[in-house]
Protein backbone atom coordinates (compact mmCIF):
# COMPACT_ATOMS: atom_id res chain seq x y z
CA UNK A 1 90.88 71.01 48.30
CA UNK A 2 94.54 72.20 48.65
CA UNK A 3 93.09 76.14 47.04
CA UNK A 4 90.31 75.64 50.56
CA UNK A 5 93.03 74.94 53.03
CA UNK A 6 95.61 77.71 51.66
CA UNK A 7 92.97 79.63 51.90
CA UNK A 8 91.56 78.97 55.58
CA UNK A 9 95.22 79.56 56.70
CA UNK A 10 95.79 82.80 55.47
CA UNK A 11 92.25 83.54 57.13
CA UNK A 12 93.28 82.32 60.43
CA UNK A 13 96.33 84.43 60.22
CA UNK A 14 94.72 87.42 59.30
CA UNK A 15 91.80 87.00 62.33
CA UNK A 16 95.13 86.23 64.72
CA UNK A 17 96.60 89.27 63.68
CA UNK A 18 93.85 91.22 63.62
CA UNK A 19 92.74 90.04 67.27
CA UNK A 20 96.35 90.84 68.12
CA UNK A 21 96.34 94.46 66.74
CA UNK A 22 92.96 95.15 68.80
CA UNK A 23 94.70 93.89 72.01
CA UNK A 24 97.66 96.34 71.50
CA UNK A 25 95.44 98.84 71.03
CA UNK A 26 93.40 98.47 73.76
CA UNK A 27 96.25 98.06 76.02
CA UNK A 28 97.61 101.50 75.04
CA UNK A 29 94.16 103.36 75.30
CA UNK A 30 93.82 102.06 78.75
CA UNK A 31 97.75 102.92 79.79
CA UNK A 32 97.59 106.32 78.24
CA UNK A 33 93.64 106.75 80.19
CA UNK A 34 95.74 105.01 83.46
CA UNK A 35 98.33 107.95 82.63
CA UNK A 36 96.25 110.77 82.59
CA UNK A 37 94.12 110.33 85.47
CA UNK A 38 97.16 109.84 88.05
CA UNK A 39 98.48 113.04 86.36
CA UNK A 40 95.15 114.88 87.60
CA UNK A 41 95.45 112.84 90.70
CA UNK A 42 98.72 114.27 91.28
CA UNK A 43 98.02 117.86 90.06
CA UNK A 44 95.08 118.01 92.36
CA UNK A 45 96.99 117.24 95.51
CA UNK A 46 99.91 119.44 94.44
CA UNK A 47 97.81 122.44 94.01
CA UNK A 48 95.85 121.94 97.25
CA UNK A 49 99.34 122.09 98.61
CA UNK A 50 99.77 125.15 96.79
CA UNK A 51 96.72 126.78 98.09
CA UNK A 52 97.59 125.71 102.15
CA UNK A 53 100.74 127.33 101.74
CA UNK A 54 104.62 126.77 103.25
CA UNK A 55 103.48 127.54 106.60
CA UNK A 56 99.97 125.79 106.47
CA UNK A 57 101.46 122.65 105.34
CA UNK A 58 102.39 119.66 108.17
CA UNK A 59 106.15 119.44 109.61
CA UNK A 60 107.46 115.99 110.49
CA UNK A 61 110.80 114.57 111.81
CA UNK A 62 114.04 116.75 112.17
CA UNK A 63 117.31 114.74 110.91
CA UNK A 64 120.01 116.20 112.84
CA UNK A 65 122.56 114.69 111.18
CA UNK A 66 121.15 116.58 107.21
CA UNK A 67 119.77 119.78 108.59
CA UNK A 68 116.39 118.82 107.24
CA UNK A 69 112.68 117.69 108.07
CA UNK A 70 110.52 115.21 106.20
CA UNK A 71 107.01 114.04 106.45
CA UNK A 72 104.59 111.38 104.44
CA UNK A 73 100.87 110.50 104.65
CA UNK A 74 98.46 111.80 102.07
CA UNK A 75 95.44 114.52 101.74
CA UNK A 76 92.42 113.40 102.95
CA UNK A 77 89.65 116.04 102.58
CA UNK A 78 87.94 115.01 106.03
CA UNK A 79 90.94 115.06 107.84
CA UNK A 80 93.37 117.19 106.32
CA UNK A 81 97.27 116.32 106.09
CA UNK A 82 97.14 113.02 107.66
CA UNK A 83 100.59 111.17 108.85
CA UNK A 84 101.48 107.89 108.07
CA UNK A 85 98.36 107.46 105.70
CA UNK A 86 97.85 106.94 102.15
CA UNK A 87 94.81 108.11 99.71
CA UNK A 88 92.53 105.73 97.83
CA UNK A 89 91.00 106.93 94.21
CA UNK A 90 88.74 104.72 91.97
CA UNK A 91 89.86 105.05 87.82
CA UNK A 92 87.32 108.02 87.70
CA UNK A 93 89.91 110.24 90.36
CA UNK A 94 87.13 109.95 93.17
CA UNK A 95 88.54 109.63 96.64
CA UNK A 96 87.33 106.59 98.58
CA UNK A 97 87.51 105.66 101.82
CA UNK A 98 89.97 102.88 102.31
CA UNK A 99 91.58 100.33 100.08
CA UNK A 100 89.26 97.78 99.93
CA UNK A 101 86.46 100.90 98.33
CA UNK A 102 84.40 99.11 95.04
CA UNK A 103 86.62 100.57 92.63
CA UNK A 104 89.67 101.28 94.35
CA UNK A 105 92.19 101.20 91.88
CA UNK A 106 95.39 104.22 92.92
CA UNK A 107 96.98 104.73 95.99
CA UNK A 108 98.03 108.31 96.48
CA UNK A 109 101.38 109.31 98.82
CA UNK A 110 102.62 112.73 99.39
CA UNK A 111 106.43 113.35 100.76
CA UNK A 112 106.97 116.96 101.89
CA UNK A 113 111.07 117.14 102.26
CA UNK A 114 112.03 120.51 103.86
CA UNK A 115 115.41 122.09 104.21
CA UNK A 116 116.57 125.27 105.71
CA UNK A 117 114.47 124.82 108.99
CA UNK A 118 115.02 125.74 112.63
CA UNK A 119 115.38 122.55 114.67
CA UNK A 120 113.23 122.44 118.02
CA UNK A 121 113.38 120.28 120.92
CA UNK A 122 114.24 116.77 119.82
CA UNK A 123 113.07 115.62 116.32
CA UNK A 124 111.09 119.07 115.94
CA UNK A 125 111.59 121.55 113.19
CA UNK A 126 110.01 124.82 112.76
CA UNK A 127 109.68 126.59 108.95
CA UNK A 128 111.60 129.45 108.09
CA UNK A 129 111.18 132.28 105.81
CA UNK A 130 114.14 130.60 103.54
CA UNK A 131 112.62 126.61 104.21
CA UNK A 132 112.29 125.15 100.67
CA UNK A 133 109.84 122.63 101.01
CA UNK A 134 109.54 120.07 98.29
CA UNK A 135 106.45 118.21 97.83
CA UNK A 136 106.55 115.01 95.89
CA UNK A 137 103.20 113.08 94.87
CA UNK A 138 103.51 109.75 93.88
CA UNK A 139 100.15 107.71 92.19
CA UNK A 140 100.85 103.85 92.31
CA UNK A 141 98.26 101.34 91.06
CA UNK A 142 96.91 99.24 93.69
CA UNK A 143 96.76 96.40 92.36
CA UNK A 144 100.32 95.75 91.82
CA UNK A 145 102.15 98.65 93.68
CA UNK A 146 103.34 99.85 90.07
CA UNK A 147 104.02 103.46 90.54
CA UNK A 148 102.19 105.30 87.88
CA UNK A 149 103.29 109.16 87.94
CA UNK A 150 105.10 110.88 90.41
CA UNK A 151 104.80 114.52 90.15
CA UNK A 152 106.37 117.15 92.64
CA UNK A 153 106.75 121.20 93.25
CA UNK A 154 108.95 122.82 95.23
CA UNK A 155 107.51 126.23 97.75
CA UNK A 156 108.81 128.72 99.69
CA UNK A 157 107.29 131.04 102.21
CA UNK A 158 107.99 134.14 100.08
CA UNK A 159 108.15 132.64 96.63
CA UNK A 160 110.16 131.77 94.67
């Protein structure tokens, strides 16, 4: 009877740590699959930024007090560079419409931070041929506003 007992214990630990192991793993398979989608995510709006160019890209507000210009919103493929807005993406890296898309699980920002620009009238900037504009991507899960992988580049009208 005792032999029976020993013996369902050391079973019961062996399923616990067994269930425990597959949980671990599981968790890393889905923060490493988490990981590498927001890393396409990121690449794919960083090289659409690559392909509008320095002088394609949108200017925002001039700080007169740094020298510099800064604007955020996100890429939206039916509208473009779009202030003040922020991308949806299911798991898959599919762009949805809003938020509250089945499946949306990454919100997607973009900051473009420029300095060496020619200030306009009031909080306008225009770019130069030296602007450095530095474009920073930044994937955050939606559910709980964890930011996942932010990834930026830095441009320049002639190169760099």
């Amino acid at each position: 009877m005792i032999e029976a007992l020993i013996a369902a214990l050391i079973l019961g630990v062996a399923v616990i740590a067994m269930f425990s192991s597959w949980s671990t793993t599981y968790k890393q398979t889905k923060n490493t699959s988490e990981l590498s989608q927001a890393e396409e995510i990121d690449r794919a709006v960083l090289e659409t930024a690559k392909a509008y160019g320095p002088l394609n890209l949108p200017t925002g507000t001039y700080n007169s007090s740094t020298g510099t210009g800064s604007w955020s919103g996100a890429y939206i493929p039916a509208t473009g560079w779009t202030a003040g807005s922020t991308a949806y993406y299911n798991f898959q890296g599919t762009q949805l419409a809003s938020s509250t898309s089945t499946g949306a699980y990454f919100s997607v920002g973009v900051v473009i931070s420029d300095s060496g620009v020619q200030q306009g009238t009031g909080t306008t900037y225009s770019i130069q041929n030296s602007t450095l504009r530095s474009i920073v991507v930044t994937v955050t899960r939606l559910s709980d506003g964890t930011t996942i992988l932010p990834m930026a580049t830095n441009i320049i009208v002639g190169g760099m």
